[in-house]
C-alpha atoms as a PDB file:
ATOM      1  CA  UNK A   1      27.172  83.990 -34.599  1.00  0.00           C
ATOM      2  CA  UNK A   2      26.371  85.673 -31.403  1.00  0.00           C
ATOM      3  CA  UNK A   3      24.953  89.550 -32.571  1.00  0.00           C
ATOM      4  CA  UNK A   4      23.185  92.290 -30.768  1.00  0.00           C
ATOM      5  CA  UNK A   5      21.917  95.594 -31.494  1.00  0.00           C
ATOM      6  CA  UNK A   6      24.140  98.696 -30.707  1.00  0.00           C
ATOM      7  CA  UNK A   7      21.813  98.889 -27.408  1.00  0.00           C
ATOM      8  CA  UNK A   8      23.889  96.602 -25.699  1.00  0.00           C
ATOM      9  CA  UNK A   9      25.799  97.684 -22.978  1.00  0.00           C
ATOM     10  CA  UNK A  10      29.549  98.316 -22.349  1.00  0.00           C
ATOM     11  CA  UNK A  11      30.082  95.096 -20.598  1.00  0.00           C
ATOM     12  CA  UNK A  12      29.712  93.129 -23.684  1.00  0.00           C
ATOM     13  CA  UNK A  13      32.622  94.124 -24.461  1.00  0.00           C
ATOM     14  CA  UNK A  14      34.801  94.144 -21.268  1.00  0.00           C
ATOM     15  CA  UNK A  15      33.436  90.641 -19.985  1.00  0.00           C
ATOM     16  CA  UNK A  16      33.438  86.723 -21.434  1.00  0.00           C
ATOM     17  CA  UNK A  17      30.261  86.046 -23.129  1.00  0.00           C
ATOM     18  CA  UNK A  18      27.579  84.488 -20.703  1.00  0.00           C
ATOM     19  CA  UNK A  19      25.085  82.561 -22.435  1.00  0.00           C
ATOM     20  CA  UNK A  20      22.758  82.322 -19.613  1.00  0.00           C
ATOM     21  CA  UNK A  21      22.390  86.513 -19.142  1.00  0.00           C
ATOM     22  CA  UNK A  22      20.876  88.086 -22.250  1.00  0.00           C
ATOM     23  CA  UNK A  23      19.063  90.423 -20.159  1.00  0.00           C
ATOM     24  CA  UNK A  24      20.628  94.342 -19.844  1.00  0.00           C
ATOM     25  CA  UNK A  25      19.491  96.947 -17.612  1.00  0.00           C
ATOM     26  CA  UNK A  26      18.284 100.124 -18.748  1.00  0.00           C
ATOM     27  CA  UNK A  27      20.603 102.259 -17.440  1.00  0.00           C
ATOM     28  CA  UNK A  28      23.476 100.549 -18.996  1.00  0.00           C
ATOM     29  CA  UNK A  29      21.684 101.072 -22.359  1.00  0.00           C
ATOM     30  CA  UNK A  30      21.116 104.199 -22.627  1.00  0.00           C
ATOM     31  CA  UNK A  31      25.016 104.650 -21.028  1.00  0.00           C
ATOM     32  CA  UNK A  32      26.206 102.984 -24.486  1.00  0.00           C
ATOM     33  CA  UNK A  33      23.664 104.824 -26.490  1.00  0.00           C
ATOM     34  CA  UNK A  34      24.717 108.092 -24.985  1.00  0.00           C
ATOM     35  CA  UNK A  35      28.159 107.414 -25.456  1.00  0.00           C
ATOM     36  CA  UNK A  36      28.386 106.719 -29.055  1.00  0.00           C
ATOM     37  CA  UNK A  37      24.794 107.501 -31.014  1.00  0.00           C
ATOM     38  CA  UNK A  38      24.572 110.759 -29.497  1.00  0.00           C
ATOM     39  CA  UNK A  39      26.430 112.220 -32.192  1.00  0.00           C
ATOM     40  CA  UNK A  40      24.963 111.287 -35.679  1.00  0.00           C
ATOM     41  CA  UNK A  41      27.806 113.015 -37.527  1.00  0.00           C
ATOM     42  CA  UNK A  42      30.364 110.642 -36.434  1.00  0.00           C
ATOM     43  CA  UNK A  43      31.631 108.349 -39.215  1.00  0.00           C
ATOM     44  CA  UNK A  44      33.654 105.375 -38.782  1.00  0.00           C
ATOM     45  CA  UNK A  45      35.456 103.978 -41.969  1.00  0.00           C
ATOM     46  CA  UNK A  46      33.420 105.843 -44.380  1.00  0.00           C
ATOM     47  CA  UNK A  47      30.332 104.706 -42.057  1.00  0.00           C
ATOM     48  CA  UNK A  48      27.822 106.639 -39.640  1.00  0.00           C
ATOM     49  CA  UNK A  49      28.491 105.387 -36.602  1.00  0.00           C
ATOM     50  CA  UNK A  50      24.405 104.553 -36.058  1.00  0.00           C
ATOM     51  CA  UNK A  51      25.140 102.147 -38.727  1.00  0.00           C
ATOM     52  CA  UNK A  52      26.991  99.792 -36.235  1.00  0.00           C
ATOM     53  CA  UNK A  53      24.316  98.147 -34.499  1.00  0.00           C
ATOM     54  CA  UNK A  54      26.196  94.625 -34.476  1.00  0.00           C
ATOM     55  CA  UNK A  55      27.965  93.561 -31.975  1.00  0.00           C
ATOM     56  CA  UNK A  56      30.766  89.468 -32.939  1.00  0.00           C
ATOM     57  CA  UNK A  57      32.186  87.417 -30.302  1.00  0.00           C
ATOM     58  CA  UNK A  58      34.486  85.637 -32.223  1.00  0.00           C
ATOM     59  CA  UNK A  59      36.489  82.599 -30.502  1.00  0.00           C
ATOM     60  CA  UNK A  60      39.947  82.463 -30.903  1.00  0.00           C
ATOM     61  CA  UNK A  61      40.749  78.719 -31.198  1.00  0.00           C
ATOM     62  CA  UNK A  62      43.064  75.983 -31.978  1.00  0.00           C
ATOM     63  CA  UNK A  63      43.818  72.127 -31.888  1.00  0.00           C
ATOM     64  CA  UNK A  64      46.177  68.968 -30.681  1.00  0.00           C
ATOM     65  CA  UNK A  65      47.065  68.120 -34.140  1.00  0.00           C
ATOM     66  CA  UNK A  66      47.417  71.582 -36.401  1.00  0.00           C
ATOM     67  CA  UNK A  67      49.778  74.245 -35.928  1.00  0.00           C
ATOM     68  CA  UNK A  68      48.301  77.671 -36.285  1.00  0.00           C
ATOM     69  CA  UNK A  69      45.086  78.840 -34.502  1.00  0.00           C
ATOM     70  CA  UNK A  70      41.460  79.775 -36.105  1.00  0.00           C
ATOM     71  CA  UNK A  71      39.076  82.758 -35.661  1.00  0.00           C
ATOM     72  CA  UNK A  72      35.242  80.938 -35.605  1.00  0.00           C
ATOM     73  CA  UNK A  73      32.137  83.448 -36.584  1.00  0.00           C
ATOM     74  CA  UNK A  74      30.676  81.402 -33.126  1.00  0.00           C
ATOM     75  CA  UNK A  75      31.551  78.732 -30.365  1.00  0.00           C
ATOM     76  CA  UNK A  76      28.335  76.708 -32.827  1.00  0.00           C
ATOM     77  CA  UNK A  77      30.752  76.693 -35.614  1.00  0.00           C
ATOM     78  CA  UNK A  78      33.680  75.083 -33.757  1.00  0.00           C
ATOM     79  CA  UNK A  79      31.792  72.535 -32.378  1.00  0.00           C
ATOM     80  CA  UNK A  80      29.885  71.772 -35.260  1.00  0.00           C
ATOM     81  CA  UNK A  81      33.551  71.777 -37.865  1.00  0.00           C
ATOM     82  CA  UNK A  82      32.276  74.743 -39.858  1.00  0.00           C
ATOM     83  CA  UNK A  83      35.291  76.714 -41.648  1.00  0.00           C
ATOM     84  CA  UNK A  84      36.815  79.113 -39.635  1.00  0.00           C
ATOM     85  CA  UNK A  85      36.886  82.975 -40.383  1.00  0.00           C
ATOM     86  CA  UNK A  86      40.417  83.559 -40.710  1.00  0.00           C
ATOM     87  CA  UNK A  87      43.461  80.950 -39.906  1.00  0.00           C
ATOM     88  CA  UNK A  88      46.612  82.350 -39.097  1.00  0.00           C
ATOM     89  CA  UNK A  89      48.948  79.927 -39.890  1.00  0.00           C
ATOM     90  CA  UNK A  90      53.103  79.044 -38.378  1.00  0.00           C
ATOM     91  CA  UNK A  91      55.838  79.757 -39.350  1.00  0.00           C
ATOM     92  CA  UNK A  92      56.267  75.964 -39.944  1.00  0.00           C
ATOM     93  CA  UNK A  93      57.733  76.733 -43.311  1.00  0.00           C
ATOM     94  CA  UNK A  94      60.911  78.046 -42.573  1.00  0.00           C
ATOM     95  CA  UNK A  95      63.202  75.666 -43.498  1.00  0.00           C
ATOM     96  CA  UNK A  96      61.823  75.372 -47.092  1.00  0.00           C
ATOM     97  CA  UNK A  97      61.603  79.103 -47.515  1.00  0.00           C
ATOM     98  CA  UNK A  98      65.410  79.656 -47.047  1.00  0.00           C
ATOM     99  CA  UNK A  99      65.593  76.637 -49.735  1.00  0.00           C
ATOM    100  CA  UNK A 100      63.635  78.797 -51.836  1.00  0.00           C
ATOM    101  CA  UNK A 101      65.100  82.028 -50.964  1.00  0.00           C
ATOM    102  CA  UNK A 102      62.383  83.414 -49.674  1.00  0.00           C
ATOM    103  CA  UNK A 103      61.738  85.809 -46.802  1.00  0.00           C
ATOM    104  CA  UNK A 104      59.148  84.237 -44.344  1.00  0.00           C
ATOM    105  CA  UNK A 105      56.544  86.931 -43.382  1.00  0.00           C
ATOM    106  CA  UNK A 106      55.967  87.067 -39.832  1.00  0.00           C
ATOM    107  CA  UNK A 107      52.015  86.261 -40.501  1.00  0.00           C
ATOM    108  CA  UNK A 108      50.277  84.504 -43.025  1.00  0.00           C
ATOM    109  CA  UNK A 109      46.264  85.212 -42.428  1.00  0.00           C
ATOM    110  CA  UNK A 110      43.797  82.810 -44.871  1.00  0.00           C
ATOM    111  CA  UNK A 111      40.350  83.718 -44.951  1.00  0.00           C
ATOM    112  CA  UNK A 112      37.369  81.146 -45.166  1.00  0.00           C
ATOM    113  CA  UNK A 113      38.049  79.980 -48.245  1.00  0.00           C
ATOM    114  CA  UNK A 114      41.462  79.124 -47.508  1.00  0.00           C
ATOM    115  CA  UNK A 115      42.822  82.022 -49.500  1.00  0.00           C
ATOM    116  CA  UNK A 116      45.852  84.133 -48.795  1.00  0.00           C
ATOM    117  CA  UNK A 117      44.064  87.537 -47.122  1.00  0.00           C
ATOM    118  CA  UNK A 118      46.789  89.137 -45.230  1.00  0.00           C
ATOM    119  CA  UNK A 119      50.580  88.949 -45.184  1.00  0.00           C
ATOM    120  CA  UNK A 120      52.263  90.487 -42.608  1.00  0.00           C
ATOM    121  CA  UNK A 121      55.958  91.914 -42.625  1.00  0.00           C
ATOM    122  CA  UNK A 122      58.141  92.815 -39.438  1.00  0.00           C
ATOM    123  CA  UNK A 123      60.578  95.589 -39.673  1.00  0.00           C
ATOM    124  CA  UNK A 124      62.724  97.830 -37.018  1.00  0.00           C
ATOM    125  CA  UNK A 125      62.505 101.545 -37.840  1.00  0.00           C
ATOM    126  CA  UNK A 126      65.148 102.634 -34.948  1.00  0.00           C
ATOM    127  CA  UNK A 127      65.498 101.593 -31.096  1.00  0.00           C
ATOM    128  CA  UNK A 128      61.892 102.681 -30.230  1.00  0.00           C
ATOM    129  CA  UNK A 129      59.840 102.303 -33.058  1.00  0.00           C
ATOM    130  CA  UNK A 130      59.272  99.234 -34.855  1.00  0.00           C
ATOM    131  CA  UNK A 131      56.395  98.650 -37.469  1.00  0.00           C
ATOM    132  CA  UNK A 132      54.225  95.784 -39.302  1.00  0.00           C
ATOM    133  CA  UNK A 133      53.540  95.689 -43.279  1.00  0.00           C
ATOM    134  CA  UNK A 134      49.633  94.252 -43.765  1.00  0.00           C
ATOM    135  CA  UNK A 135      48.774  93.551 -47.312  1.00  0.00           C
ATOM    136  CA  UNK A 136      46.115  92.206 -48.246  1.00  0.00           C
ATOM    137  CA  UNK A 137      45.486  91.097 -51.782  1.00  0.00           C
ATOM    138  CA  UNK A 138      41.936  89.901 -51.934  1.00  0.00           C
ATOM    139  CA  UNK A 139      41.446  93.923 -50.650  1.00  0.00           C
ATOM    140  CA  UNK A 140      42.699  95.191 -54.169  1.00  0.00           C
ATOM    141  CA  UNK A 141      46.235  94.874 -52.301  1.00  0.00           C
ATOM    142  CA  UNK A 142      45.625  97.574 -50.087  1.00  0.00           C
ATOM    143  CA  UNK A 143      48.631  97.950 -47.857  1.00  0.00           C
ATOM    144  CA  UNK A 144      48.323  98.703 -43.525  1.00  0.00           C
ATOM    145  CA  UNK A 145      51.114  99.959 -41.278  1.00  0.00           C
ATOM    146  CA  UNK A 146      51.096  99.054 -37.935  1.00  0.00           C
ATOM    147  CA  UNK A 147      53.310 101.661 -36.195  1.00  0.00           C
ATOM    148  CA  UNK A 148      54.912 100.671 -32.691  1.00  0.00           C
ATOM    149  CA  UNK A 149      55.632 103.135 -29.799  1.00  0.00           C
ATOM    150  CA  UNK A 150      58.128 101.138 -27.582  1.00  0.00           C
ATOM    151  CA  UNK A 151      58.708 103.756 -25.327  1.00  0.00           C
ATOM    152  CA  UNK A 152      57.478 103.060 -21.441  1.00  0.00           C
ATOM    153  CA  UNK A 153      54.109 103.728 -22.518  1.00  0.00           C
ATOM    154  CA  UNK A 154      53.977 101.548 -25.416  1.00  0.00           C
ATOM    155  CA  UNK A 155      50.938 102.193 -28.215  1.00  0.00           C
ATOM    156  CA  UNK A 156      50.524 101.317 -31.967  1.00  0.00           C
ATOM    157  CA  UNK A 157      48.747 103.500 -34.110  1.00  0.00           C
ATOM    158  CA  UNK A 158      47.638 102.927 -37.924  1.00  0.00           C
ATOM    159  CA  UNK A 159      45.055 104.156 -40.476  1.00  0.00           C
ATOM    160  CA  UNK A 160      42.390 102.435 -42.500  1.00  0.00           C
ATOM    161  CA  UNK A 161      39.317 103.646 -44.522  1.00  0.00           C
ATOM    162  CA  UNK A 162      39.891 107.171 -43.525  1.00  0.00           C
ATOM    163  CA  UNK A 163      39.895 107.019 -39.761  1.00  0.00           C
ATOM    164  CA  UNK A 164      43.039 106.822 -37.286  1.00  0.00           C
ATOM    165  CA  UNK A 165      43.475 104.366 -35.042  1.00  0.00           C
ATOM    166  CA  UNK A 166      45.206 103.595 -31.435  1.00  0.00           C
ATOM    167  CA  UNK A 167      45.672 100.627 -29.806  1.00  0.00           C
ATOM    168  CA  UNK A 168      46.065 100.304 -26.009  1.00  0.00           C
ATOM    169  CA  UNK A 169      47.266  97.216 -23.630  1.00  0.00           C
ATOM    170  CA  UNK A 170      50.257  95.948 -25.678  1.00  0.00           C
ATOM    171  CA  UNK A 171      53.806  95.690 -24.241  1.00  0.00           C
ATOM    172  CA  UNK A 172      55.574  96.853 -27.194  1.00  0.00           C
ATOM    173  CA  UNK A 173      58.218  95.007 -29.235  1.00  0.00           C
ATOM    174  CA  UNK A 174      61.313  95.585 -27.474  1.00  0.00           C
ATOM    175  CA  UNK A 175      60.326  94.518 -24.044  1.00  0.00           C
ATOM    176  CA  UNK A 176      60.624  90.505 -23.201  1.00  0.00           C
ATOM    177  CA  UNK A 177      57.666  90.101 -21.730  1.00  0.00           C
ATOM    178  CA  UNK A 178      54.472  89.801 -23.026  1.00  0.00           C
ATOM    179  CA  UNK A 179      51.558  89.795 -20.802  1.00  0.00           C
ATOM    180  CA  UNK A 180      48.860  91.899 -21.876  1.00  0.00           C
ATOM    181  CA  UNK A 181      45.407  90.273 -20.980  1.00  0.00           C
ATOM    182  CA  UNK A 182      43.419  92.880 -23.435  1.00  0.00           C
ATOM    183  CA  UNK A 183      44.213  95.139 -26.222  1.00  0.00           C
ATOM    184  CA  UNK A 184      41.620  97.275 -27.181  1.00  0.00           C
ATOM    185  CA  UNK A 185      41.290  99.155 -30.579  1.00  0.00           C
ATOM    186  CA  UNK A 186      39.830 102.899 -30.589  1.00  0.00           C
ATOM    187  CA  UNK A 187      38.885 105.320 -33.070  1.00  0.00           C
ATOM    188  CA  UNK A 188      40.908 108.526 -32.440  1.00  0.00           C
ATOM    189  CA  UNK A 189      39.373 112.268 -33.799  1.00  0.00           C
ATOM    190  CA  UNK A 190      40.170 113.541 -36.753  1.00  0.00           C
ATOM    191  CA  UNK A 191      42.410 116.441 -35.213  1.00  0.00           C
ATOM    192  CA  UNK A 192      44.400 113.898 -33.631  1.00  0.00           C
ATOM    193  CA  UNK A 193      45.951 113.015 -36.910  1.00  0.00           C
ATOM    194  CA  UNK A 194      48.763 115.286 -36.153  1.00  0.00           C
ATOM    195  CA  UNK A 195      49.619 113.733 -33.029  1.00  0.00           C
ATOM    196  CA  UNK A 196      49.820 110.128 -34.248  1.00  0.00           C
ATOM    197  CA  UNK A 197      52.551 108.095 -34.778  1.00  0.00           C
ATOM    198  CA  UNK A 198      51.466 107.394 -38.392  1.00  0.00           C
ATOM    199  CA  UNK A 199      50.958 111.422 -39.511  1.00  0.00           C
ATOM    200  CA  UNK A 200      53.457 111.995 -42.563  1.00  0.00           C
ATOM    201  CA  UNK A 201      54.483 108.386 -42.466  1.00  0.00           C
ATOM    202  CA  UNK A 202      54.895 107.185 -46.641  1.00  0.00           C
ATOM    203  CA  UNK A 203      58.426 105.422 -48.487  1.00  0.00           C
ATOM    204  CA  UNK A 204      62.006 106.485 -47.145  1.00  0.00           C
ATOM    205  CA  UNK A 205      63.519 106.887 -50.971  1.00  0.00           C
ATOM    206  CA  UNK A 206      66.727 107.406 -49.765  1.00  0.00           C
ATOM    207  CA  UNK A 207      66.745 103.784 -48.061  1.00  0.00           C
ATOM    208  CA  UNK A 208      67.519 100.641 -50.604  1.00  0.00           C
ATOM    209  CA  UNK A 209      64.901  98.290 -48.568  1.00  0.00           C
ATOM    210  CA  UNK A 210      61.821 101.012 -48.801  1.00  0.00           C
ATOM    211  CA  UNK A 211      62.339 101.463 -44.909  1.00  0.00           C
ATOM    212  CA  UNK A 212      59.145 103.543 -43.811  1.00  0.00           C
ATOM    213  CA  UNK A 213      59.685 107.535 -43.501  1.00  0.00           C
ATOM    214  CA  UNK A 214      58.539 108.461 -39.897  1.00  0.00           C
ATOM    215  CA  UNK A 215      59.213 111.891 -38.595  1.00  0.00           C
ATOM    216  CA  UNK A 216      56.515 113.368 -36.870  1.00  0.00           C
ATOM    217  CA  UNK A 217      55.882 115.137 -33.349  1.00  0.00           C
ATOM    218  CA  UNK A 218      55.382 111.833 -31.079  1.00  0.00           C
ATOM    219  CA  UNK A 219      58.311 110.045 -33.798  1.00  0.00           C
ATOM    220  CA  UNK A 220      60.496 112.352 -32.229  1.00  0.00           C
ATOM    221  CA  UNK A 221      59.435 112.667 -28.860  1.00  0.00           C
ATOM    222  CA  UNK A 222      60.140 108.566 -28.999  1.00  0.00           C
ATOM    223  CA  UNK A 223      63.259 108.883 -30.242  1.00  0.00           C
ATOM    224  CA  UNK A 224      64.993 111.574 -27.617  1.00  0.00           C
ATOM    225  CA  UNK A 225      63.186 109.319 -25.110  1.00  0.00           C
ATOM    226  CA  UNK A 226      61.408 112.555 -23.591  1.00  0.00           C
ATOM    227  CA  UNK A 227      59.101 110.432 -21.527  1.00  0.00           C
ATOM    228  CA  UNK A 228      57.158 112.746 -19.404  1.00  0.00           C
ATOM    229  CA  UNK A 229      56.125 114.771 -22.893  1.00  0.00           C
ATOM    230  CA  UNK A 230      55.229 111.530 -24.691  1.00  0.00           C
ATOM    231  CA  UNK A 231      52.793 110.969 -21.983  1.00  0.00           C
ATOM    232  CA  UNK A 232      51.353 114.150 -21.950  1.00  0.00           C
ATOM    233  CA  UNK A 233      51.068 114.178 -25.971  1.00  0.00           C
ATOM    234  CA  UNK A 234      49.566 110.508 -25.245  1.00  0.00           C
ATOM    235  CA  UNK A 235      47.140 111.504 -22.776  1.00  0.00           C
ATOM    236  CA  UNK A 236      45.889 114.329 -24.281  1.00  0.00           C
ATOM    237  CA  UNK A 237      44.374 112.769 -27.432  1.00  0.00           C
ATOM    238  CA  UNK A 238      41.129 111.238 -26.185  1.00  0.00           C
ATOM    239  CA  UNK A 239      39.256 108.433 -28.645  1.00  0.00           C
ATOM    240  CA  UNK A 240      36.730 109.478 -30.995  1.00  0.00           C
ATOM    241  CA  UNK A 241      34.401 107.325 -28.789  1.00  0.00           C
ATOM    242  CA  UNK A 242      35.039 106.283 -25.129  1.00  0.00           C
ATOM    243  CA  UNK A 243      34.431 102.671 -26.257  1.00  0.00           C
ATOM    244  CA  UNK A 244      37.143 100.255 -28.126  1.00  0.00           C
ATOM    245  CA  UNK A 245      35.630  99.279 -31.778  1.00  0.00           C
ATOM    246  CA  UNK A 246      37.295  95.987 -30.880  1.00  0.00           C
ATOM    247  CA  UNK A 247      39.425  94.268 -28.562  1.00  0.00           C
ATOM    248  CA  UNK A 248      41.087  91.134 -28.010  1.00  0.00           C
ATOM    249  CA  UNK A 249      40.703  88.984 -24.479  1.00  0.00           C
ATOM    250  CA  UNK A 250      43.289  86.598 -23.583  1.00  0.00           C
ATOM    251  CA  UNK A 251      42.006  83.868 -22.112  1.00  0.00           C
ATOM    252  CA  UNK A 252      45.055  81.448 -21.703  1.00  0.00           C
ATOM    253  CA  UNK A 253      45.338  78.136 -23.112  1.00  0.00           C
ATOM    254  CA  UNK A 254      42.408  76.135 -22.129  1.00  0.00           C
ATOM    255  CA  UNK A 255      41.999  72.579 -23.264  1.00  0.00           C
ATOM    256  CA  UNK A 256      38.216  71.809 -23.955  1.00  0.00           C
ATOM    257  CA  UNK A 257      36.192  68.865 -25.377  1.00  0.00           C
ATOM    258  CA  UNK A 258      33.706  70.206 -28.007  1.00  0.00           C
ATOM    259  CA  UNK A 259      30.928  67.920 -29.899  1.00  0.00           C
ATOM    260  CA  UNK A 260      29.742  64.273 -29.464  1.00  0.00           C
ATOM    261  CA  UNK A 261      29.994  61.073 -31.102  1.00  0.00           C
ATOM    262  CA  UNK A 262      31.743  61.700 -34.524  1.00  0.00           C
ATOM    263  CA  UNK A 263      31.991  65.474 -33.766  1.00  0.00           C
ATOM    264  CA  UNK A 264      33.840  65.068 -30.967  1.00  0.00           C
ATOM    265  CA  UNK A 265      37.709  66.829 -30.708  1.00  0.00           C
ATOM    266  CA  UNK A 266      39.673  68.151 -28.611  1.00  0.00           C
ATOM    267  CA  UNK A 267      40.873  71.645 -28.727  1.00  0.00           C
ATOM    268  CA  UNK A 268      42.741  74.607 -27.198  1.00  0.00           C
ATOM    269  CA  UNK A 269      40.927  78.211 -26.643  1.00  0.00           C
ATOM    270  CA  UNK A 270      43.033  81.128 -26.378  1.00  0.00           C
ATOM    271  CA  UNK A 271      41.089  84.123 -26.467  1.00  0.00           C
ATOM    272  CA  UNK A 272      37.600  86.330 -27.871  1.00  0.00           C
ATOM    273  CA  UNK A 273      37.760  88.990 -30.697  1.00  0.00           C
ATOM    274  CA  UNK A 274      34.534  91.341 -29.584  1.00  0.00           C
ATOM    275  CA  UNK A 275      34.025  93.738 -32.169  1.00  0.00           C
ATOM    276  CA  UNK A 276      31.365  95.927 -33.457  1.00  0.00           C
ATOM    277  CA  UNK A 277      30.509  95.869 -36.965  1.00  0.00           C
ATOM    278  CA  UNK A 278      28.615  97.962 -39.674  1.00  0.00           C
ATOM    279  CA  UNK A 279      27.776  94.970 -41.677  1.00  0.00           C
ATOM    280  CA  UNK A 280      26.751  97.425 -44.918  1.00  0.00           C
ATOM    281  CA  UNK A 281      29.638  96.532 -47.347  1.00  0.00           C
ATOM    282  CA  UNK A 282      29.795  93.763 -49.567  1.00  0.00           C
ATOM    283  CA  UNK A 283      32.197  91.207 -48.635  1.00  0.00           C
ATOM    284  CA  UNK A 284      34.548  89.747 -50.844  1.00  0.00           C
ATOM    285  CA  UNK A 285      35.574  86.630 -48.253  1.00  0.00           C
ATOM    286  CA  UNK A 286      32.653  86.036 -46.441  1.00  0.00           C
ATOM    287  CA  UNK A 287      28.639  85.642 -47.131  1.00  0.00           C
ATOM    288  CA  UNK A 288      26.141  88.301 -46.935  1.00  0.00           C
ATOM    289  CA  UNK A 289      25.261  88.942 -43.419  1.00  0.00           C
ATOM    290  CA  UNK A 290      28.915  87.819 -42.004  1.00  0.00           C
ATOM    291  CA  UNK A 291      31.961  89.622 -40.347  1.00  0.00           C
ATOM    292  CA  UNK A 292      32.147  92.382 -43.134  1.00  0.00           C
ATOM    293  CA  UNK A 293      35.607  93.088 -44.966  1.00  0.00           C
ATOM    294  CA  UNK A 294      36.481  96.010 -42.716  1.00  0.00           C
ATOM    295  CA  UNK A 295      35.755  94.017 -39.319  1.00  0.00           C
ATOM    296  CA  UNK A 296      37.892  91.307 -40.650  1.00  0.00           C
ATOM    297  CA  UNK A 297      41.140  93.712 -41.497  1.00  0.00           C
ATOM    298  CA  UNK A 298      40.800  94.615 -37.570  1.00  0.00           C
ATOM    299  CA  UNK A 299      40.587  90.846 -36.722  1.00  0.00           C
ATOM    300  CA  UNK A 300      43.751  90.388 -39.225  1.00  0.00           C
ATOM    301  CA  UNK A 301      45.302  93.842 -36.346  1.00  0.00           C
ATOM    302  CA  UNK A 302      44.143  92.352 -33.326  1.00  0.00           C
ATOM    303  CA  UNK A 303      45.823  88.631 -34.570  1.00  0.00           C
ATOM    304  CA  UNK A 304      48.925  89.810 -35.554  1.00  0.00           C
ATOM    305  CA  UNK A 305      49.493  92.280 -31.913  1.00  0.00           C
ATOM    306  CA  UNK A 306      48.292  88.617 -30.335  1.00  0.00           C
ATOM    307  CA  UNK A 307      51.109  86.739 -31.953  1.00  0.00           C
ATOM    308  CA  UNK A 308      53.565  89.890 -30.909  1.00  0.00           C
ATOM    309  CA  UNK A 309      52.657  89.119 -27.185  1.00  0.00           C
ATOM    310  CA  UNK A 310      52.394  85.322 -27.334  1.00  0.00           C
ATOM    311  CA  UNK A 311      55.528  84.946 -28.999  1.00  0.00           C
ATOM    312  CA  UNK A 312      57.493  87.018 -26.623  1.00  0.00           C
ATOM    313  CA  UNK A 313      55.473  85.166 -23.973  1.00  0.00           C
ATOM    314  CA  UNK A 314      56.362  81.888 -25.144  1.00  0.00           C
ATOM    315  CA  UNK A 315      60.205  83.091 -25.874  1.00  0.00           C
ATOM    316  CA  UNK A 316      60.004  82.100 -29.693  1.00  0.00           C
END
């Protein structure tokens, strides 16, 4: 797995990994040490944010022969067949799930061991906001919302571990289009909580299918389409940290070789997960020393808004 301290600079994570350059200036580390360590008292998911001194690039991969695509710990491991992180699999089984009566969930994430980690649930609130349903039950079932603004200026916010979060460079879920080369995850303050699209949001008793209850200030702002106020409610919340704690880079579909001899296959790269990581907590799907628990629940984010845009970008 490719790590670094929390010295490394900002472009690690807005440019493709280049194996040959390991070497950072000194101005741009102390610009990324200024930027987030200069405040001890921050915590991120229960964590101080010193504690974040690793840094995954986590290839986004898949092949000729499987449906489905695989997050790799490193470029090594996909070369050399090692499991994969996470697989997010089709939704192949469609036919036998109406046999079944079953609703198909619009995700199915399996973690290393090929256990079910994260299902995810699609669901339209009204005409601009839609929302996702994460559960994950090797996480005690904890349960995520992903809440969609679909206005013009399209953002998803959700909550996890006790910090809010906002997600930038998606094209929403009611546009036709999607062609969003980046989305990029940041920590929001605390007193933005009021402001988010998730503040209040719990069950809707009055509605049979547990619809979500969403009423807040930017709820409402989306719903009477006020534009020019949801931008300036928008604009005026400013991240916890100037730097995403993860993002996603799309980079196409491009067919490599990897290996040689018996190793050798053929396969399809679509993208890097770059994400910082605490690596404190125990995890319960991965060794010691690996993408901890709470890195991977923002991979499981990151893959599902990836399938939102690649669907609609593929017209399925």
């Amino acid at each position: 797995m490719e790590r670094t301290t929390s010295r490394e600079s900002t472009h690690t994570l807005t440019d493709p990994p280049d194996n040959n350059n390991n070497h950072l200036s000194h101005d741009n580390e102390s610009l990324f040490s200024q930027d987030t360590l200069i405040n001890p008292t921050i915590t991120i998911m229960n964590q101080n944010i010193s504690n974040y001194t690793r840094i995954h690039s986590l290839p986004l991969v898949s092949n000729f022969l499987h449906t489905g695509v695989n997050l790799y710990k490193s470029w090594d491991d996909v070369v050399n067949n090692k499991d994969p992180i996470l697989t997010r699999t089709s939704s192949k089984n469609i036919i036998s799930s109406l046999i079944q009566f079953k609703a198909m969930p619009f995700v199915t994430i399996y973690d290393s061991k090929k256990q079910e980690f994260c299902t995810v649930d699609f669901k339209i609130h009204s005409n601009h906001i839609t929302y996702y349903t994460l559960r994950f039950p090797s996480l005690d079932g904890f349960t995520l919302y992903l809440v969609n603004n679909n206005s013009s200026n399209p953002t998803v916010d959700f909550e996890y571990m006790g910090s809010l979060f906002r997600i930038r460079g998606v094209t929403g879920t009611t546009t036709m289009l999607g062609t969003s080369p980046e989305i990029k995850v940041y920590v929001m303050s605390p007193e933005s909580r009021e402001n988010m699209l998730t503040f209040g949001v719990g069950d809707d008793e009055r509605q049979l299918k547990r619809k979500l209850k969403i009423d807040n200030r930017l709820s409402r702002l989306i719903h009477n389409q006020d534009q020019r106020k949801i931008n300036d409610l928008l604009n005026n919340e400013k991240p916890l940290v100037n730097i995403p704690i993860a993002r996603y880079f799309d980079q196409g579909d491009v067919k490599m070789k990897t290996g040689d001899g018996q190793k050798k296959k053929n396969v399809i790269k679509h993208g890097t997960i770059k994400i910082f990581d605490h690596g404190l907590t125990t995890t319960t799907t991965t060794e010691n020393n690996d993408v901890s628990d709470d890195m991977l629940v923002l991979c499981c984010v990151l893959l599902v808004l990836r399938e939102q845009e690649y669907r609609k970008f593929k017209s399925s």
